[in-house]
N, C-alpha and C. Protein backbone atom coordinates (compact mmCIF):
# COMPACT_ATOMS: atom_id res chain seq x y z
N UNK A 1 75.77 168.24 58.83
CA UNK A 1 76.40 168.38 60.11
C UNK A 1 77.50 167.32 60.22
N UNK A 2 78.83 167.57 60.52
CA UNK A 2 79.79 167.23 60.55
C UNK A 2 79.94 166.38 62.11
N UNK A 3 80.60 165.45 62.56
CA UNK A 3 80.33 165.10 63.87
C UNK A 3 82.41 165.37 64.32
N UNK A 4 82.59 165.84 65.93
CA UNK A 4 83.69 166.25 66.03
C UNK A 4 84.57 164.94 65.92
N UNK A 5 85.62 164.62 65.97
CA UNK A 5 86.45 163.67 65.61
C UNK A 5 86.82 163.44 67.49
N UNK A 6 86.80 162.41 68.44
CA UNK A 6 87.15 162.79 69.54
C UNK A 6 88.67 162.80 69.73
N UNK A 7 89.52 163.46 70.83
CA UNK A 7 90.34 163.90 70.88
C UNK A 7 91.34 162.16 71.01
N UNK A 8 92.95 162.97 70.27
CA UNK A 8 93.32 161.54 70.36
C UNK A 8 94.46 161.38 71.68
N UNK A 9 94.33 160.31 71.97
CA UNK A 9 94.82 160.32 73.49
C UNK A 9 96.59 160.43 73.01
N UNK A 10 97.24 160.76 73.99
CA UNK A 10 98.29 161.11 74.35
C UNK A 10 99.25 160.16 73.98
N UNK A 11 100.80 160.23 73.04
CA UNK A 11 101.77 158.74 73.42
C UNK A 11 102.53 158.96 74.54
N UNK A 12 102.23 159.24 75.01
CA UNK A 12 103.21 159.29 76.89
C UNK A 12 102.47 159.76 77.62
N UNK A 13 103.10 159.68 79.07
CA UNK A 13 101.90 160.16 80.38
C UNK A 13 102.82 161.71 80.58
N UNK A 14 102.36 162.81 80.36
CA UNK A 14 102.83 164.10 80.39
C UNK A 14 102.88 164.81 79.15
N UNK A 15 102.53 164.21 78.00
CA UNK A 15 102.73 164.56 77.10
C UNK A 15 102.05 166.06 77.09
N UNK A 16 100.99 165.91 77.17
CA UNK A 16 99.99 167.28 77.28
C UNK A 16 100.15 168.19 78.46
N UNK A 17 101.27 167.73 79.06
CA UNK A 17 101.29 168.56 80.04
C UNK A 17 102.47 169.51 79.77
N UNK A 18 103.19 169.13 78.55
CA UNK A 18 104.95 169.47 78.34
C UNK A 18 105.92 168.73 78.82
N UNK A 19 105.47 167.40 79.06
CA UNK A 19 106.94 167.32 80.07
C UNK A 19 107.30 165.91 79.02
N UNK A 20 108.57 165.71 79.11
CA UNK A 20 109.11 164.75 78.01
C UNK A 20 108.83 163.28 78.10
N UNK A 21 109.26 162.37 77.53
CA UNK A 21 108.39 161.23 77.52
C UNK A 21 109.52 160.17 78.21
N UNK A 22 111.00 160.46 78.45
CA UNK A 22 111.36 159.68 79.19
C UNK A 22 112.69 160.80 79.92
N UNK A 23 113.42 160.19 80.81
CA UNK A 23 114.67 160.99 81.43
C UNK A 23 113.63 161.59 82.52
N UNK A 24 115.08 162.94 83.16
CA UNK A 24 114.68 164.06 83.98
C UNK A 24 113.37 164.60 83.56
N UNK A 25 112.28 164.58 84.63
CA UNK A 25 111.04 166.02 84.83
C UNK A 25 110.00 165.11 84.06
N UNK A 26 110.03 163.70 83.48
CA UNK A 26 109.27 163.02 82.89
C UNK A 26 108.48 161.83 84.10
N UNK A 27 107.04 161.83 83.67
CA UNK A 27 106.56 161.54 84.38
C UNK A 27 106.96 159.80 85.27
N UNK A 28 106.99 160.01 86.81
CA UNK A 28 107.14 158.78 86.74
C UNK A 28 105.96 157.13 86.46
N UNK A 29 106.73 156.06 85.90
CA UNK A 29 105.93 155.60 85.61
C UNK A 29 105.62 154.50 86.54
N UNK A 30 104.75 153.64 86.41
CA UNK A 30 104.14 152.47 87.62
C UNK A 30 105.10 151.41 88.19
N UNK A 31 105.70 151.35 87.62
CA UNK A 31 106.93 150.30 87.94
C UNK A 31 107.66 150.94 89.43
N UNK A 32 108.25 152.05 89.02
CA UNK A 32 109.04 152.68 89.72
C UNK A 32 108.14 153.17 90.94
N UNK A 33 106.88 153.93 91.03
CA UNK A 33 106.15 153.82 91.96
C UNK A 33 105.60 152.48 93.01
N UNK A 34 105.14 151.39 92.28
CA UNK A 34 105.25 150.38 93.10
C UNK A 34 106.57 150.39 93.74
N UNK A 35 107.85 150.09 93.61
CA UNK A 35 109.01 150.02 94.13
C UNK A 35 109.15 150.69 95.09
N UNK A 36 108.62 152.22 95.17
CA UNK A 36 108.85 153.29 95.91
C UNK A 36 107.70 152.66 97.57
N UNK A 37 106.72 152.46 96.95
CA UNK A 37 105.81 152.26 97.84
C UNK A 37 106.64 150.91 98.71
N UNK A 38 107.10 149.67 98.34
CA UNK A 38 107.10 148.63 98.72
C UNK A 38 108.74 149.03 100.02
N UNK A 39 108.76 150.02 99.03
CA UNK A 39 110.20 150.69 100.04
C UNK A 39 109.71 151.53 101.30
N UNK A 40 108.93 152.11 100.83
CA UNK A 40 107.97 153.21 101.83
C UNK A 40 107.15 151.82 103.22
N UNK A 41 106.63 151.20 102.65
CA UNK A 41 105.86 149.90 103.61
C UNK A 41 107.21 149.41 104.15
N UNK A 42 107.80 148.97 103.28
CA UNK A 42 108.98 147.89 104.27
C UNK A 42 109.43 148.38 105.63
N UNK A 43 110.16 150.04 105.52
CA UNK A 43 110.24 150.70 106.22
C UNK A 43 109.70 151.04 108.02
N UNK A 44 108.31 151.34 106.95
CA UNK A 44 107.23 151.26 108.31
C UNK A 44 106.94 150.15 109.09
N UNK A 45 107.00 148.87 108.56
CA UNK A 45 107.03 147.38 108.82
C UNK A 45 108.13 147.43 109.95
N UNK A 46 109.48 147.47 109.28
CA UNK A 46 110.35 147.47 110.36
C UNK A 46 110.23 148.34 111.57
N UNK A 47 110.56 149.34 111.27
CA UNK A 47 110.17 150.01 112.68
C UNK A 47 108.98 149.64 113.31
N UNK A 48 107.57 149.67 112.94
CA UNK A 48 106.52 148.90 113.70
C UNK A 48 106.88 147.53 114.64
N UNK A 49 107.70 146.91 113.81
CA UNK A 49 108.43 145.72 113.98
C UNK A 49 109.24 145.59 115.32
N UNK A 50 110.21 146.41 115.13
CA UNK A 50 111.22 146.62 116.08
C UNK A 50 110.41 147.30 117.55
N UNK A 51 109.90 148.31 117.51
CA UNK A 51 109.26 148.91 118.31
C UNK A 51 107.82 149.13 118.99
N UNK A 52 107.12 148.25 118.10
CA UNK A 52 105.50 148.61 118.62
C UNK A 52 104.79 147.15 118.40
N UNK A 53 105.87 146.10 118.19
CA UNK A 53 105.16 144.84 118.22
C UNK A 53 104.87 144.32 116.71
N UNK A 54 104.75 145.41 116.09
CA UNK A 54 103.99 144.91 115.09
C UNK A 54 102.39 145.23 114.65
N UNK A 55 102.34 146.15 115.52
CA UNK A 55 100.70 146.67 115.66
C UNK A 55 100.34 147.20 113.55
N UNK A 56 99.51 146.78 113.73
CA UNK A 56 98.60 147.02 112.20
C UNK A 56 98.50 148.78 112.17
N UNK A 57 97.92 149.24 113.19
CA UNK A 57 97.61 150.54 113.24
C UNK A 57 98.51 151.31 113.42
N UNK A 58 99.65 151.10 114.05
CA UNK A 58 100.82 151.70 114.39
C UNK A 58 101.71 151.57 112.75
N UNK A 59 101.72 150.67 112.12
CA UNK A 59 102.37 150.95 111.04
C UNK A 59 101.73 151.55 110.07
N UNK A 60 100.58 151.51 110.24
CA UNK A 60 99.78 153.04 109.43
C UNK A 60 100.51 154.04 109.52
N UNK A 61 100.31 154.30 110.19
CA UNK A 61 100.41 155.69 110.88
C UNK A 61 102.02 156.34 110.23
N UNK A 62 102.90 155.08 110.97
CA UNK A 62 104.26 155.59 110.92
C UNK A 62 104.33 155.66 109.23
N UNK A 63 103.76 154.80 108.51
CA UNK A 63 103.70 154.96 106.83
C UNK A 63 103.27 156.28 106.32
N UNK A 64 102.18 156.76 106.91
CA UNK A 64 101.66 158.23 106.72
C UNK A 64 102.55 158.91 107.27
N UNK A 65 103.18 159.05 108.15
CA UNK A 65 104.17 160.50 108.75
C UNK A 65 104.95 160.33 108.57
N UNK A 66 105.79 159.08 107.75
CA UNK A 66 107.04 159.47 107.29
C UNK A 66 106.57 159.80 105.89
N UNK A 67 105.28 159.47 104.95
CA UNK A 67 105.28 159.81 103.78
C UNK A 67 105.56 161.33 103.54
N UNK A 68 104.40 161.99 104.77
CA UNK A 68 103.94 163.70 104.69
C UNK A 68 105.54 164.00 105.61
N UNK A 69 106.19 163.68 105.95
CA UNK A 69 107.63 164.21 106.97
C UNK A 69 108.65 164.30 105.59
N UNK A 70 108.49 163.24 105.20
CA UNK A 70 110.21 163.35 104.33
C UNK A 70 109.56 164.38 102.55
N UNK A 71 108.22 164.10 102.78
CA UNK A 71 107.73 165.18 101.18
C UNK A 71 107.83 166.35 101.25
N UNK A 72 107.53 166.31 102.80
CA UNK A 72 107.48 168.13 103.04
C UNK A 72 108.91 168.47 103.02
N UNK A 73 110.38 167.41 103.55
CA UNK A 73 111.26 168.16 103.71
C UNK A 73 113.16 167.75 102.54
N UNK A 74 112.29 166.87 101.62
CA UNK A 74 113.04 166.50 100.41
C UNK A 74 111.82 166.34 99.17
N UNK A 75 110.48 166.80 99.15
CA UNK A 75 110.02 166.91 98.35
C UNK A 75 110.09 164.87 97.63
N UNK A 76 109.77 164.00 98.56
CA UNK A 76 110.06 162.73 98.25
C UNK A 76 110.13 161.74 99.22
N UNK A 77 109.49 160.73 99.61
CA UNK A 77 109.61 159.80 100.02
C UNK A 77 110.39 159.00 99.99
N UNK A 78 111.25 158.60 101.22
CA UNK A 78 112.61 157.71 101.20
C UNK A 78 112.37 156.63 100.01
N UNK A 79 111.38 156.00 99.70
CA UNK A 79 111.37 155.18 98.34
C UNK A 79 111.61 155.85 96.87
N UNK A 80 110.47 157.62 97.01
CA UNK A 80 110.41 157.60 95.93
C UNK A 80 112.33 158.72 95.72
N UNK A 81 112.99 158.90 96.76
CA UNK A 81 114.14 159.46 96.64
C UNK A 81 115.17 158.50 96.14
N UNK A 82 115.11 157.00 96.55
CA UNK A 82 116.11 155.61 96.66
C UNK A 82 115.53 155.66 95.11
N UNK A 83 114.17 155.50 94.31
CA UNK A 83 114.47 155.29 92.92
C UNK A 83 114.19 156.44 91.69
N UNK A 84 114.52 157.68 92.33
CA UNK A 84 114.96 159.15 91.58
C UNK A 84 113.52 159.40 91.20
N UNK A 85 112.85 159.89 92.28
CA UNK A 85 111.52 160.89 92.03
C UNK A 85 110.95 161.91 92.57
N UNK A 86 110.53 162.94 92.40
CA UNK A 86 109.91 163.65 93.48
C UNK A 86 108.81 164.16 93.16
N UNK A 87 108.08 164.83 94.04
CA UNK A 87 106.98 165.11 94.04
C UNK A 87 106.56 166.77 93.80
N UNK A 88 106.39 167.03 93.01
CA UNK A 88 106.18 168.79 92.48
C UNK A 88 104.70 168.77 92.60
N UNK A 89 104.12 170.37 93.07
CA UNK A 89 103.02 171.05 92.64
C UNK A 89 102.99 171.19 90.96
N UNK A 90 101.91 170.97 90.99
CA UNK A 90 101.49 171.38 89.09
C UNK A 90 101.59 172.86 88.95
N UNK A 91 101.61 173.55 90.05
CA UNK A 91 101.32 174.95 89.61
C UNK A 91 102.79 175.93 89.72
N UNK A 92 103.60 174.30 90.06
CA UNK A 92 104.88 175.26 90.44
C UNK A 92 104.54 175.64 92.03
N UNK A 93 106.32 176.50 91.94
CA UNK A 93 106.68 176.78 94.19
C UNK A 93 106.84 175.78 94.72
N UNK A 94 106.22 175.99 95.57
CA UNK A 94 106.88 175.09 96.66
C UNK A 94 105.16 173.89 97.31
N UNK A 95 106.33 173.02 98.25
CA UNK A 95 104.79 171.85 97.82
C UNK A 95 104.28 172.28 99.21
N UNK A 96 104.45 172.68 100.38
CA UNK A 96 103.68 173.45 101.45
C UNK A 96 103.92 172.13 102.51
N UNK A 97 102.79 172.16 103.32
CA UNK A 97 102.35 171.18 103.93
C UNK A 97 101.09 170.55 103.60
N UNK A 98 100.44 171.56 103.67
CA UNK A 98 99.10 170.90 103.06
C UNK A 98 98.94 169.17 102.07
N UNK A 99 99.77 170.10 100.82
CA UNK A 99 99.40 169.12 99.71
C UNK A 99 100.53 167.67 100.45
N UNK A 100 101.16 167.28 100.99
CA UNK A 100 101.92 166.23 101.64
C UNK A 100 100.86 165.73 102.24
N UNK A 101 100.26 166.22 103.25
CA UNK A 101 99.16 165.79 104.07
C UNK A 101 97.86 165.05 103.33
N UNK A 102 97.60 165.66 102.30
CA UNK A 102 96.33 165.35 101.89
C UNK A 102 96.81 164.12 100.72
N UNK A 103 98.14 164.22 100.23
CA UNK A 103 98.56 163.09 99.41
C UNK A 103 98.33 161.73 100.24
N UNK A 104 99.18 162.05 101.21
CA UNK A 104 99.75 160.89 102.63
C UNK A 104 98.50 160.22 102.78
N UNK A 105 97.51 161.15 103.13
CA UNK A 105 96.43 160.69 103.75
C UNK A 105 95.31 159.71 102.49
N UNK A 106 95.48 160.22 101.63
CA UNK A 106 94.66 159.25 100.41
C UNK A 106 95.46 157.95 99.89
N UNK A 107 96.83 158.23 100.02
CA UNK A 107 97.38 156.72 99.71
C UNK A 107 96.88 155.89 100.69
N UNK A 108 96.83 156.24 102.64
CA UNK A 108 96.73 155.51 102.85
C UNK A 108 94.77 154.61 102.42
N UNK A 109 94.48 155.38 101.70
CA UNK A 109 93.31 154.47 101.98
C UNK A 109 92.85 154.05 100.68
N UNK A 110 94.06 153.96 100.12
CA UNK A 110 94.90 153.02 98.93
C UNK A 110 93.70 153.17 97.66
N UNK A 111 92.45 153.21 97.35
CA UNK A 111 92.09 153.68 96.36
C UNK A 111 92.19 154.32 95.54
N UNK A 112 91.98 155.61 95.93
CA UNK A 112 92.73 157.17 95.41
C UNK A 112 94.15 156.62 94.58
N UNK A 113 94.50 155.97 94.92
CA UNK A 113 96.11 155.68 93.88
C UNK A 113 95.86 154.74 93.27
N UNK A 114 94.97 154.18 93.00
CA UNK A 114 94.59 153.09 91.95
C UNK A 114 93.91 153.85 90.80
N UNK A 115 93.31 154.73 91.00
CA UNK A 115 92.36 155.44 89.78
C UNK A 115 93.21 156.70 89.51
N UNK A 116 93.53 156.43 88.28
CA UNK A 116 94.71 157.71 87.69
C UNK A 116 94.34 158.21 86.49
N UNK A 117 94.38 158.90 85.61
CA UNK A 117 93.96 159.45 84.94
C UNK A 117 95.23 159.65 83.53
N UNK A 118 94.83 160.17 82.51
CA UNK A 118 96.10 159.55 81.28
C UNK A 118 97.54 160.22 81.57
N UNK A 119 97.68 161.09 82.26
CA UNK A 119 99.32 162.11 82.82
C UNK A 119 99.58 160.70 84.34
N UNK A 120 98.99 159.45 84.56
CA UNK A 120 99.08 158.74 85.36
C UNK A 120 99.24 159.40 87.25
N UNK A 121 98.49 160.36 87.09
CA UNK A 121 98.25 161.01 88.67
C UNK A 121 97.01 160.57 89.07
N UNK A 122 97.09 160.05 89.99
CA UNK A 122 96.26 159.49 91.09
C UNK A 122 95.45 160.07 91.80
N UNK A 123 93.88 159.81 91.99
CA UNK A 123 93.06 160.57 92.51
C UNK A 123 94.04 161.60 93.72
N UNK A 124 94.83 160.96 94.74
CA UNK A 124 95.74 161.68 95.98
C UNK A 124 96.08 162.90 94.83
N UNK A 125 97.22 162.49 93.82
CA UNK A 125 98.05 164.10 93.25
C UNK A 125 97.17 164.88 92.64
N UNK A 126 95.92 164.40 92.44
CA UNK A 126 95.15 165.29 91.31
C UNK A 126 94.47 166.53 92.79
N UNK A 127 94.10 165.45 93.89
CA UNK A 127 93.33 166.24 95.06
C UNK A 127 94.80 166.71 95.44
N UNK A 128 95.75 166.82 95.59
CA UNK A 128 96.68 167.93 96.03
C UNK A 128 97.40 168.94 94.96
N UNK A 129 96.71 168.72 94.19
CA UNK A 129 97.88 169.14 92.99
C UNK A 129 99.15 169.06 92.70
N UNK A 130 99.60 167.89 92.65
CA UNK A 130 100.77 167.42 92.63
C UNK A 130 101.18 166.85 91.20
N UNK A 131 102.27 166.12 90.96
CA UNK A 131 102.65 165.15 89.89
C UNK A 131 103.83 164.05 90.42
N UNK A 132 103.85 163.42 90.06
CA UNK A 132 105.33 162.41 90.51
C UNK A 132 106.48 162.42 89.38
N UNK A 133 107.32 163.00 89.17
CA UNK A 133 108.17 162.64 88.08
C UNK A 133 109.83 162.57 88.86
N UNK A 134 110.62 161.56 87.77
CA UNK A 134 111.81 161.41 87.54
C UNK A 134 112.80 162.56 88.11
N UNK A 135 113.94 162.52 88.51
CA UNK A 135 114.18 163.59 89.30
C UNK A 135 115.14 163.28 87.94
């Protein structure tokens, strides 16, 4: 009895998915997502800032509805648009509302985007079916 050889992991994050290993439609990688995010927070900061005091809960919030507002209607978050990314369904079409909502809602409770898997999608894109890549 022969034992199977286990499978060998991937040299890029998309590789197995088809998508190329750097440029356009290639997955984005962690660098550029932190950036996106710190752009996405700053954002919400300010306006919380300017307008609501500064409330903790209030800049939640505004972080989540501009995430699910600007995905649903540029397919991208003012961060992840400022450093060339967007956000596609895996299955192809169009990204709905839904899957924005249910992304939005797992970043904020920031786990879900820490545990990613080897195509580097995050518990949030895997539960919406999404991907993040390079525009």
């Amino acid at each position: 009895m022969t034992a199977i050889p286990a499978p060998t992991p991937p040299d890029w994050p998309g590789q197995r998915l088809g998508l190329p290993e750097t440029g356009s439609r290639s997955v984005a990688r962690l660098g550029r997502r932190i950036g996106a995010l710190a752009v996405d927070w700053g954002i919400a900061v300010a306006l919380s800032a300017a307008f609501f005091a500064y409330d903790s809960l209030v800049t939640l919030l505004l972080f989540v509805g501009l995430q699910v507002l600007f995905t649903i209607v540029i397919n991208a978050s003012i961060g992840h648009a400022v450093l060339g990314m967007r956000v596609v369904p895996m299955a192809g079409g169009l990204l709905g509302v839904w899957r924005p909502v249910v992304r939005a809602l797992l970043i904020a409770l920031v786990i879900p985007a820490l545990l990613f898997d080897e195509n580097q999608r995050g518990l949030h894109d895997r539960a919406a079916g999404t991907i993040l890549l390079r525009r």
